[in-house]
C-alpha atoms as a PDB file:
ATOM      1  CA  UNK A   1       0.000   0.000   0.000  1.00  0.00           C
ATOM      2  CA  UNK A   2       2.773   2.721   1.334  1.00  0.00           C
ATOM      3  CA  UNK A   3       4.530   1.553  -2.181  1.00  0.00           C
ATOM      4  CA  UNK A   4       1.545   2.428  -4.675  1.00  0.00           C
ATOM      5  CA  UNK A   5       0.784   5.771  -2.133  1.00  0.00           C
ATOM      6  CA  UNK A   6       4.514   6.391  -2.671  1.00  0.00           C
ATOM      7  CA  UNK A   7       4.280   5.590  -7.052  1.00  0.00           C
ATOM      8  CA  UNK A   8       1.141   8.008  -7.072  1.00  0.00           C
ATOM      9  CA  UNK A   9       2.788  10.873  -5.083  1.00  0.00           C
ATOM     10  CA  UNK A  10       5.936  10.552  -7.694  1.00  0.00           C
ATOM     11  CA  UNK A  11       3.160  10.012 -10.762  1.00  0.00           C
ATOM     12  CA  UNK A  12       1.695  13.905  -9.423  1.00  0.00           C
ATOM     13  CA  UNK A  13       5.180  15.312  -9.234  1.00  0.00           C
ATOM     14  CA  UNK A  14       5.633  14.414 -12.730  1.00  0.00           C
ATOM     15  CA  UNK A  15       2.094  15.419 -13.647  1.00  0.00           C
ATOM     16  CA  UNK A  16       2.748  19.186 -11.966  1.00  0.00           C
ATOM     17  CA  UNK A  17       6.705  18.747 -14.267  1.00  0.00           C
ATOM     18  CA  UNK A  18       4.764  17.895 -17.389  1.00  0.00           C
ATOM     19  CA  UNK A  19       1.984  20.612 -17.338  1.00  0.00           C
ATOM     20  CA  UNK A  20       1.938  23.103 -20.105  1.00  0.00           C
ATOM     21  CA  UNK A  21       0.106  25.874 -17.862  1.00  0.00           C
ATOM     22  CA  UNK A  22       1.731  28.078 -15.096  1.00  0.00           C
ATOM     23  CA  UNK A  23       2.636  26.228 -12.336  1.00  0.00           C
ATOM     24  CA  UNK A  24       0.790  28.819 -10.135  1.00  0.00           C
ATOM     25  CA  UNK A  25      -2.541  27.822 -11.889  1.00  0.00           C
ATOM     26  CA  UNK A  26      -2.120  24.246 -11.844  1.00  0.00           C
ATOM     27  CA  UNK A  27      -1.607  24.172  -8.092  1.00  0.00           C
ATOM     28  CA  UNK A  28      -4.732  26.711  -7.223  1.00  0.00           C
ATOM     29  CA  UNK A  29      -6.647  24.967  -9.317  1.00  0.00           C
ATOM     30  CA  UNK A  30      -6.149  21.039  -7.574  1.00  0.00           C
ATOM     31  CA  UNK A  31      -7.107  23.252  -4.233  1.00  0.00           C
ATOM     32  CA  UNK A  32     -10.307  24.407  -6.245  1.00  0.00           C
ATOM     33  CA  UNK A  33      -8.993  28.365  -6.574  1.00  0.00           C
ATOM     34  CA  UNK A  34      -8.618  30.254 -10.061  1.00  0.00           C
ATOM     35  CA  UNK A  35      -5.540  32.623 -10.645  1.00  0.00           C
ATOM     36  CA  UNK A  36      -4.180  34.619 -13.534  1.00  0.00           C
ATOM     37  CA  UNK A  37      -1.073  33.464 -14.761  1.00  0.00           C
ATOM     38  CA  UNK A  38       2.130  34.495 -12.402  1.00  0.00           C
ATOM     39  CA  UNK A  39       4.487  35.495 -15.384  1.00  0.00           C
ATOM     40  CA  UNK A  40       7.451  34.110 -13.291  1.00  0.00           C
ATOM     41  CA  UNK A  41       7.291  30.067 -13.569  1.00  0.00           C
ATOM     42  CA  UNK A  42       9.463  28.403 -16.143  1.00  0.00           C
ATOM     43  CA  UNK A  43       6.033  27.533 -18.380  1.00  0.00           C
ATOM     44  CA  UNK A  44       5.138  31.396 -18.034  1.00  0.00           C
ATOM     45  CA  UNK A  45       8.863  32.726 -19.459  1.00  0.00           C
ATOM     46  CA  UNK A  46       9.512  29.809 -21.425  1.00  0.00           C
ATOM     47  CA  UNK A  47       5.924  28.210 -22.913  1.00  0.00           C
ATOM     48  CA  UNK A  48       6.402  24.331 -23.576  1.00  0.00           C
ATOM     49  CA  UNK A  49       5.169  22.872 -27.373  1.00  0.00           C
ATOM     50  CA  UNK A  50       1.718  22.094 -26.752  1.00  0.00           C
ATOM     51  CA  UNK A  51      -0.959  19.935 -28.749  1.00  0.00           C
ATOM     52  CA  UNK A  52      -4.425  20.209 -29.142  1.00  0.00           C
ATOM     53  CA  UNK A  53      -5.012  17.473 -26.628  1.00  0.00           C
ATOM     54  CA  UNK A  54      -8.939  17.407 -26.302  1.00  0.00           C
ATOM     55  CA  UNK A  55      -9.504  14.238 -28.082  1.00  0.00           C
ATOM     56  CA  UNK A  56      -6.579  12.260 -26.741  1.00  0.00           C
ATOM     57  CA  UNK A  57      -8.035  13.394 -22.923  1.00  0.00           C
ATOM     58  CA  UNK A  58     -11.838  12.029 -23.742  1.00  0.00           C
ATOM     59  CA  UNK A  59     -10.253   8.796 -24.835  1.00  0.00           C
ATOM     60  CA  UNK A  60      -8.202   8.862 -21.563  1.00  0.00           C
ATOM     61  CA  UNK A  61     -10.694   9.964 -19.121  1.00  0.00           C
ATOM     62  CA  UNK A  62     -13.445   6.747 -20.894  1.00  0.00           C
ATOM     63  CA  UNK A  63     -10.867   4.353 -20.695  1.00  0.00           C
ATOM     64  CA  UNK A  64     -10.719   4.881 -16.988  1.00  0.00           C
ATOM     65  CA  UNK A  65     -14.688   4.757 -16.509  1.00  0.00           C
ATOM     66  CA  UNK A  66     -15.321   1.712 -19.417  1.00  0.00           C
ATOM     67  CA  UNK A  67     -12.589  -0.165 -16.772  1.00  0.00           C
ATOM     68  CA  UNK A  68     -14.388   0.497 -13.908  1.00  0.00           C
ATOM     69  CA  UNK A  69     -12.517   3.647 -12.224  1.00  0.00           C
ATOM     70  CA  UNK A  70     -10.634   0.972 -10.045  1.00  0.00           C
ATOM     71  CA  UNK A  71      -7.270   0.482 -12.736  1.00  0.00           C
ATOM     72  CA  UNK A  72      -3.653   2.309 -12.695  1.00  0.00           C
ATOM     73  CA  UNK A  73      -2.167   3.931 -15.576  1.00  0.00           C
ATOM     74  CA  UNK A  74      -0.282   0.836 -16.923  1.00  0.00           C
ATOM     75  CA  UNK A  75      -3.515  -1.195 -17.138  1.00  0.00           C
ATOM     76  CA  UNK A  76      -5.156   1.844 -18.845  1.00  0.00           C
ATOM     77  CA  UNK A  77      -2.385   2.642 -21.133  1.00  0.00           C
ATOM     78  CA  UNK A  78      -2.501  -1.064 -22.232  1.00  0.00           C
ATOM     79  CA  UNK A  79      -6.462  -1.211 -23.013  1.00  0.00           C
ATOM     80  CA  UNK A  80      -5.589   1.883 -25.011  1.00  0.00           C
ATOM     81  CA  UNK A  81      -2.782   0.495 -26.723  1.00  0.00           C
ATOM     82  CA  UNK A  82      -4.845  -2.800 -27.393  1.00  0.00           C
ATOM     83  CA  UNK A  83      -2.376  -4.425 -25.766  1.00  0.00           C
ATOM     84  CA  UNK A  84      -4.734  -7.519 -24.131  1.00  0.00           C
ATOM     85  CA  UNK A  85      -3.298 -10.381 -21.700  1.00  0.00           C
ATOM     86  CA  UNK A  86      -5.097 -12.668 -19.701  1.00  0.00           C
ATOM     87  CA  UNK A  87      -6.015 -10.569 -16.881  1.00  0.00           C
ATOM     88  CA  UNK A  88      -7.826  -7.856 -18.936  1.00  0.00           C
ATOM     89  CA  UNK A  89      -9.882 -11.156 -21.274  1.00  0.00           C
ATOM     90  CA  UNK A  90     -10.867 -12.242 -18.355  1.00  0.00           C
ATOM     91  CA  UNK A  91     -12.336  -8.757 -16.757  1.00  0.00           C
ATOM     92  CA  UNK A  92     -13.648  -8.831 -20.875  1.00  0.00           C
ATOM     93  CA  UNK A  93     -11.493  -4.972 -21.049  1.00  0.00           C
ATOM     94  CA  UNK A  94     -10.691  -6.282 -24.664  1.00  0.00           C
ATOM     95  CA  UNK A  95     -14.403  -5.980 -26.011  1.00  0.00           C
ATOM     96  CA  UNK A  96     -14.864  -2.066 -24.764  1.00  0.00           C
ATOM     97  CA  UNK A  97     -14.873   0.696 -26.876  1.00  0.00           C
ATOM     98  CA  UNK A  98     -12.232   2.208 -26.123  1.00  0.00           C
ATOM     99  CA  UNK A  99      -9.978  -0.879 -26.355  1.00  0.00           C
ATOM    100  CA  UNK A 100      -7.483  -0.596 -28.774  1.00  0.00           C
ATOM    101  CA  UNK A 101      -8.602   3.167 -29.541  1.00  0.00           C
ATOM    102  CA  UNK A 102      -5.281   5.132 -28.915  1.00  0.00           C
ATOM    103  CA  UNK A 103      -2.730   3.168 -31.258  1.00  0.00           C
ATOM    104  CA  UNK A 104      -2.116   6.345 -32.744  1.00  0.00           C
ATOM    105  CA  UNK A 105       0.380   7.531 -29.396  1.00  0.00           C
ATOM    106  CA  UNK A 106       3.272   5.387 -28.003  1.00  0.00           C
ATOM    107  CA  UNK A 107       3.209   3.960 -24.488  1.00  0.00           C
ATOM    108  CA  UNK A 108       5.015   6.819 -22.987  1.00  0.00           C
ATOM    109  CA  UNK A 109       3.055   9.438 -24.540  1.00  0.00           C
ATOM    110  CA  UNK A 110       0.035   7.873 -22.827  1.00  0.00           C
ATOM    111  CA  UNK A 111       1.806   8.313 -19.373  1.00  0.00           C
ATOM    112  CA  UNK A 112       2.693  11.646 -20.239  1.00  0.00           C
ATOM    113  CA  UNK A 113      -0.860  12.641 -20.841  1.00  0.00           C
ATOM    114  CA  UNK A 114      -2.219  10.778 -17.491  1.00  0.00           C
ATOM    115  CA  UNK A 115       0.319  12.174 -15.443  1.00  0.00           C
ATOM    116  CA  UNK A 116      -0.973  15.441 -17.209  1.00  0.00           C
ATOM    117  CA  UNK A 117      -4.492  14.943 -16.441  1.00  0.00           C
ATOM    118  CA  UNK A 118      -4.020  13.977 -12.967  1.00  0.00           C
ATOM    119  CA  UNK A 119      -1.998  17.432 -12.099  1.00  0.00           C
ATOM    120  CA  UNK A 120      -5.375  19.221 -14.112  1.00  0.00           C
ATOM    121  CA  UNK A 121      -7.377  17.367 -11.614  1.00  0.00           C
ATOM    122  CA  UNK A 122      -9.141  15.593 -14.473  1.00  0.00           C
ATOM    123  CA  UNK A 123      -8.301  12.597 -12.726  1.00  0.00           C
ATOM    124  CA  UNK A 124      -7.358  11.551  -9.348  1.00  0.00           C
ATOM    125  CA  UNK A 125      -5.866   8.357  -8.103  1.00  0.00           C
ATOM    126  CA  UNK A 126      -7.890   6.221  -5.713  1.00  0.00           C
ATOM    127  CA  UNK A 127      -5.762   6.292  -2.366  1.00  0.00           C
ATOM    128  CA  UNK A 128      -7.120   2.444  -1.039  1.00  0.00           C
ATOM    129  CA  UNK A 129      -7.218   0.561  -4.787  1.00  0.00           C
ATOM    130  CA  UNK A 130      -4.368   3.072  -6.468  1.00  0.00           C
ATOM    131  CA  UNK A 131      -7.052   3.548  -9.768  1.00  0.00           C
ATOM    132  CA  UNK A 132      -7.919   6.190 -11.611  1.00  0.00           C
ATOM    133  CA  UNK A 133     -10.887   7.938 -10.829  1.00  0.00           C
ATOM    134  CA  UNK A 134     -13.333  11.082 -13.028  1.00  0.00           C
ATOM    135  CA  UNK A 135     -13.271  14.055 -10.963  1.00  0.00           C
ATOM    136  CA  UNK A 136     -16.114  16.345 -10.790  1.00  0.00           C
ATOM    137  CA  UNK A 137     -13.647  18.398 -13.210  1.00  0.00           C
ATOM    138  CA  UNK A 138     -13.213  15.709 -15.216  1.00  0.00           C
ATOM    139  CA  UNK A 139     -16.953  15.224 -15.907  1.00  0.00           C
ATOM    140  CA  UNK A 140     -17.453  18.991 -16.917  1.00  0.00           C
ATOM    141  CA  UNK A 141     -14.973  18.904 -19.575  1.00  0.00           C
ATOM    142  CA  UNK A 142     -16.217  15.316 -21.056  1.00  0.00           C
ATOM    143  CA  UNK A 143     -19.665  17.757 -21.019  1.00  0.00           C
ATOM    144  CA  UNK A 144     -18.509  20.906 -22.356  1.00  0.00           C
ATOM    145  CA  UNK A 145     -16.247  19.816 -24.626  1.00  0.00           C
ATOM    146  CA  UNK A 146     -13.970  22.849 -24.225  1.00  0.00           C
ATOM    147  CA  UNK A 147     -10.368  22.386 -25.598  1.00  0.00           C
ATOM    148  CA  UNK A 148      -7.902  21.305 -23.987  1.00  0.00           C
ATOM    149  CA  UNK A 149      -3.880  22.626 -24.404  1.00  0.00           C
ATOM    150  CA  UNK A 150      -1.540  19.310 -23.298  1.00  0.00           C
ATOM    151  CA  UNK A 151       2.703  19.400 -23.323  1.00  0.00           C
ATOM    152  CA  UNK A 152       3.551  17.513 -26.123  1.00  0.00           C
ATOM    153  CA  UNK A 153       6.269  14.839 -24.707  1.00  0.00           C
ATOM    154  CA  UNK A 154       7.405  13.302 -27.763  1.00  0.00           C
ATOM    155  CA  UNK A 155       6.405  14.101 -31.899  1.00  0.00           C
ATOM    156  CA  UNK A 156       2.344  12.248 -32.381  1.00  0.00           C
ATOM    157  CA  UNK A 157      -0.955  12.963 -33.008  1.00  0.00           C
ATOM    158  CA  UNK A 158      -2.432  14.062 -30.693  1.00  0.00           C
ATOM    159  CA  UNK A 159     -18.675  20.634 -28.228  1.00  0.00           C
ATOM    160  CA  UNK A 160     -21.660  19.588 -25.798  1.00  0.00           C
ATOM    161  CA  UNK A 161     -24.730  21.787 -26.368  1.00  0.00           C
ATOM    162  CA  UNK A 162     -26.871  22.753 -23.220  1.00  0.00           C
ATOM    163  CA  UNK A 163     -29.556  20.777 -23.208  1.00  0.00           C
ATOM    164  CA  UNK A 164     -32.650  22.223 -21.245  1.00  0.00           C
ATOM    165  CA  UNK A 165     -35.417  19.294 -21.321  1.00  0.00           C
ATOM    166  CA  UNK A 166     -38.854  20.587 -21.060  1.00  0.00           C
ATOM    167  CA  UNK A 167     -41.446  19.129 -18.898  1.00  0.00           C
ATOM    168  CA  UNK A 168     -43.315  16.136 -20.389  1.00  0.00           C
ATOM    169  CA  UNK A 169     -47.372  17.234 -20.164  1.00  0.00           C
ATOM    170  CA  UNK A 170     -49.915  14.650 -20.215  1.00  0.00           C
ATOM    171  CA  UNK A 171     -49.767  12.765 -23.745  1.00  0.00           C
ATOM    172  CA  UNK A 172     -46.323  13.987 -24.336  1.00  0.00           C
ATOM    173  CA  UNK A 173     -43.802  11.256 -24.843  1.00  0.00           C
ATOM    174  CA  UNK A 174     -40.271  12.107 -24.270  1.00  0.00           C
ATOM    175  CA  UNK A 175     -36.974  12.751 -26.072  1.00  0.00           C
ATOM    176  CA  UNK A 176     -35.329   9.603 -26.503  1.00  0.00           C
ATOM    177  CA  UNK A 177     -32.409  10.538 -23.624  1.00  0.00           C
ATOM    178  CA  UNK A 178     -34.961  11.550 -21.386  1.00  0.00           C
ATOM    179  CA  UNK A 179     -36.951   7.805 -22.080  1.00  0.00           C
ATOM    180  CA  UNK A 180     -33.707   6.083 -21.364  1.00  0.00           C
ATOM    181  CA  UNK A 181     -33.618   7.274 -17.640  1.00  0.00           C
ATOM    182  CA  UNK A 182     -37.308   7.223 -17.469  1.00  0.00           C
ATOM    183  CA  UNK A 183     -37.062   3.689 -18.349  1.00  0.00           C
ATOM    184  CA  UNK A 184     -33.764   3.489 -15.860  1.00  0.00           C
ATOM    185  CA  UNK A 185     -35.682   4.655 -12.763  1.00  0.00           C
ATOM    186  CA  UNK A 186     -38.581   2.651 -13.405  1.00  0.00           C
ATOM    187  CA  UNK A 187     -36.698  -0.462 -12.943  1.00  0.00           C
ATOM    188  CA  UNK A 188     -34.851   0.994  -9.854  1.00  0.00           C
ATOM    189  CA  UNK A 189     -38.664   1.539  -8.384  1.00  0.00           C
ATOM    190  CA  UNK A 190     -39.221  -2.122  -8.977  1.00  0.00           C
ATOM    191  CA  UNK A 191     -36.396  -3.273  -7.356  1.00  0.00           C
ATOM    192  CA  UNK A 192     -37.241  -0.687  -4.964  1.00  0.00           C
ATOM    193  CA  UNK A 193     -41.123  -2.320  -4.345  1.00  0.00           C
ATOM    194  CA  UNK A 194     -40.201  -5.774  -4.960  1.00  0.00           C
ATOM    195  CA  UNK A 195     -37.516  -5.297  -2.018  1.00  0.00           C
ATOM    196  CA  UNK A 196     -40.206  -3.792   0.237  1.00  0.00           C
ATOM    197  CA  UNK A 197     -43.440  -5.901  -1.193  1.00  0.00           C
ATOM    198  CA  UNK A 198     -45.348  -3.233  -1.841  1.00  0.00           C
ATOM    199  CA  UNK A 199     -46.823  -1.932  -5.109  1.00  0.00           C
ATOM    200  CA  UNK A 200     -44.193   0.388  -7.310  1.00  0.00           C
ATOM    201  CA  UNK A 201     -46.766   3.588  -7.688  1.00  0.00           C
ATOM    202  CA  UNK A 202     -46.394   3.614  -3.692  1.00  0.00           C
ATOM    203  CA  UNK A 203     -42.692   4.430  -3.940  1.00  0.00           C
ATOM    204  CA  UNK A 204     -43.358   7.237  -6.720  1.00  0.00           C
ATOM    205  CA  UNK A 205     -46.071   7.644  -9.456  1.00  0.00           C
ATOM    206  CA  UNK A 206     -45.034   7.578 -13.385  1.00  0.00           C
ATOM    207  CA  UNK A 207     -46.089  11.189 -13.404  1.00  0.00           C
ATOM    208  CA  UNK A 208     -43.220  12.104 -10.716  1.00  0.00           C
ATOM    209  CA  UNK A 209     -40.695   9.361 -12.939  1.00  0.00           C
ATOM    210  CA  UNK A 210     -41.822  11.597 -15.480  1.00  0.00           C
ATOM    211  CA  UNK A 211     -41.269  14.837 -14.227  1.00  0.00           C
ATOM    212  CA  UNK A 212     -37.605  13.652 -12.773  1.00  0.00           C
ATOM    213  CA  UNK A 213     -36.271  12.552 -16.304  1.00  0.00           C
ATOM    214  CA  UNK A 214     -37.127  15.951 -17.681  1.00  0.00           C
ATOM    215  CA  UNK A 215     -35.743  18.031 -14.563  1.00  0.00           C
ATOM    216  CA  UNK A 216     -32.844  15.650 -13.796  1.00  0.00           C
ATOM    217  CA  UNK A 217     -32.399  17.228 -10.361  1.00  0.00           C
ATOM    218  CA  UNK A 218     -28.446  16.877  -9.214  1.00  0.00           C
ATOM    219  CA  UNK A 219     -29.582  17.439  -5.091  1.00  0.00           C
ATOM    220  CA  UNK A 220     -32.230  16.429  -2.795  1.00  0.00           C
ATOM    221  CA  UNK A 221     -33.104  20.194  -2.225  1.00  0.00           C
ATOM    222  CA  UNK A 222     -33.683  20.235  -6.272  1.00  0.00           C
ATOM    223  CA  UNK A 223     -35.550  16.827  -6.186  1.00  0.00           C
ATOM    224  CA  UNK A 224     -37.900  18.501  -3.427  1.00  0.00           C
ATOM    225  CA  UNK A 225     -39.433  20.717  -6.234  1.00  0.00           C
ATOM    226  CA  UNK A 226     -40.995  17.988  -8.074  1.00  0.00           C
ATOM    227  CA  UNK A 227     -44.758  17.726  -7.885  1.00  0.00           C
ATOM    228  CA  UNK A 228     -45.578  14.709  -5.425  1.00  0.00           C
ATOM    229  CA  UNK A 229     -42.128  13.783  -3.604  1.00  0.00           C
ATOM    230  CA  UNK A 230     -42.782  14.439   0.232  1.00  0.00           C
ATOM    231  CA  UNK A 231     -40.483  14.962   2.466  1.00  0.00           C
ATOM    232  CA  UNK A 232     -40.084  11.487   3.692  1.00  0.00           C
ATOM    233  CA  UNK A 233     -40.118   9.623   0.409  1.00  0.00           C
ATOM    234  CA  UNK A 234     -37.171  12.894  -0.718  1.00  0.00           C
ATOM    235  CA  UNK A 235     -35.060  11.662   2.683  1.00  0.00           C
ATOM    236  CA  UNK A 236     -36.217   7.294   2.078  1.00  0.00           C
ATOM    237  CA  UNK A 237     -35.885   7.117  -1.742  1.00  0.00           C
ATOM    238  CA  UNK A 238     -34.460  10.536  -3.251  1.00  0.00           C
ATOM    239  CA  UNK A 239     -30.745   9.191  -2.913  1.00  0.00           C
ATOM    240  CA  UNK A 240     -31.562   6.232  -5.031  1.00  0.00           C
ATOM    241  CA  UNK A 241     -33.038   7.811  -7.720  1.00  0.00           C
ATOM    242  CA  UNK A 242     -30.194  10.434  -7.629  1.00  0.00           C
ATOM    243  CA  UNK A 243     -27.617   7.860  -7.981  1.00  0.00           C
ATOM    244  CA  UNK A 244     -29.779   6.387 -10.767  1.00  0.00           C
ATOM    245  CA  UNK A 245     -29.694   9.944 -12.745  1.00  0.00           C
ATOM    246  CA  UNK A 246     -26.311  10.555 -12.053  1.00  0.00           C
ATOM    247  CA  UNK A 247     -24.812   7.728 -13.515  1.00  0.00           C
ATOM    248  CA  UNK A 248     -27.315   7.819 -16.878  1.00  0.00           C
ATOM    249  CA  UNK A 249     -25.580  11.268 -17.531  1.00  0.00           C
ATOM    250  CA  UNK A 250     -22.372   9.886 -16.726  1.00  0.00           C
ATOM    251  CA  UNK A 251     -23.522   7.103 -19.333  1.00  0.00           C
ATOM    252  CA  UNK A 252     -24.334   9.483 -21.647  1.00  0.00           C
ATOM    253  CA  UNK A 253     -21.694  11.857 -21.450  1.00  0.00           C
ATOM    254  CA  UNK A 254     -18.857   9.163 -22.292  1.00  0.00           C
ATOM    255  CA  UNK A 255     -21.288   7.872 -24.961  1.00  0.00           C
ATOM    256  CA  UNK A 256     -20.951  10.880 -26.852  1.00  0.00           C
ATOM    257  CA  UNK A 257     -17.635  11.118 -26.640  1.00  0.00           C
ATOM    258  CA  UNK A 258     -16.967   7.815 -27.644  1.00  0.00           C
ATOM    259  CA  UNK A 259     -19.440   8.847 -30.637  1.00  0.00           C
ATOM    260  CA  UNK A 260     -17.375  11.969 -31.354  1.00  0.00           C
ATOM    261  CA  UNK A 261     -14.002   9.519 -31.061  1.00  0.00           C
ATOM    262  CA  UNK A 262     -15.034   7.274 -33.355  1.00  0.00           C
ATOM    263  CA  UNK A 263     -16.016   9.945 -35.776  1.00  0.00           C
ATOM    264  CA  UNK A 264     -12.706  11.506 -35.136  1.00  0.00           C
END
């Protein structure tokens, strides 16, 4: 354990080396502060080569969900690499979509660019399992698809619109996102009433599924505003169904960027 804590701490060091910002920026920004650049660091007086490293991130960042958020970079940097053994056949990492998907970059330009997204925060390494987890950060740019500026280590290769869902009225059948997680929490209910014995329209009406599809709430206090959750069924069933719109976006997110990737 002390040895992988030890590996990650040196991985971050590198990550902070390799970063083609201001070193001022890069630091403020892991604590969750915002700073114009200092004009004084090494990257500030002497700019590093950069590349436009948007799509190489995406394909990053859903390599690390597709493998379950619990791998290190070596495992990662192989699925990309389509480098399969018997360990990732048998976890079934060689049938994902991004599997193979990053031929394009050699091994070490793949640790270059981890290390890089780790010091942007993009990515943080588990402390317990020592994988690579999505940040909150790391989620906003996979949504808003804003470029991305990465230090080029060694000569390679190297747009999500707002979407406002308006309330479903009586008759009006959703947008085919909105059905998906519609569907989604239907079957958590179910598991929901089966687990309990009761019927599923006890634990929430369609018309409340309905309404939380369209709104996708991301809190309790913003689930509270939809017509016909009380408070007790907010504080017994509102994480659930949280969780359950969470990780559709999440879903769907990293399925449009593995759209735009394989487009690319």
């Amino acid at each position: 354990m002390q040895k992988r804590i030890e590996h990650q701490k040196l991985n971050a060091l590198l990550g902070l080396c390799e970063a083609a910002s201001c070193r001022r920026q890069v630091l403020l920004q892991y604590f969750g502060d915002a700073s114009p650049a200092c004009g004084n660091c090494d990257t500030c007086l002497t700019p590093p080569v950069t590349f436009d490293g948007t799509v190489v991130a995406q394909k990053a960042i859903s390599c690390s969900y597709r493998t379950g958020e619990r791998f290190g970079v070596g495992y990662l940097v192989d699925v990309l690499l389509g480098d399969a053994d018997d360990r990732m056949k048998q976890f079934g990492h060689d049938k994902i979509s991004t599997f193979g998907i990053g031929r394009e970059l050699s091994r070490s330009e793949w640790q270059s660019i981890f290390r890089q997204l780790v010091a942007l925060h993009l990515l943080t390494p588990d402390g317990e399992y020592g994988g690579l987890k999505i940040t909150a950060q790391g989620l906003a740019f996979l949504k808003s698809k804003s470029d991305l500026q990465l230090r080029q280590h060694t000569p390679g290769k190297s747009k999500k619109r707002d979407r406002r869902p308006t309330l479903p009225s009586s008759g009006e059948s959703l947008n085919e996102p909105d059905h998906a997680l519609f569907t989604a929490m239907k079957a958590r209910r179910l598991d929901l009433a089966r687990a309990q014995n009761v019927p599923p329209y006890v634990i929430f009406h369609d018309k409340v599924l309905l309404e939380l599809a369209a709104r996708r709430p991301a809190s309790l206090a913003a689930m509270s505003q939809v017509s016909g959750i009380g408070q007790s069924k907010l504080e017994r069933y509102g994480p659930d169904f949280l969780a359950v719109i969470s990780q559709h976006e999440i879903n769907q997110l990293l399925t449009e960027a593995d759209s735009d990737l394989s487009a690319d």
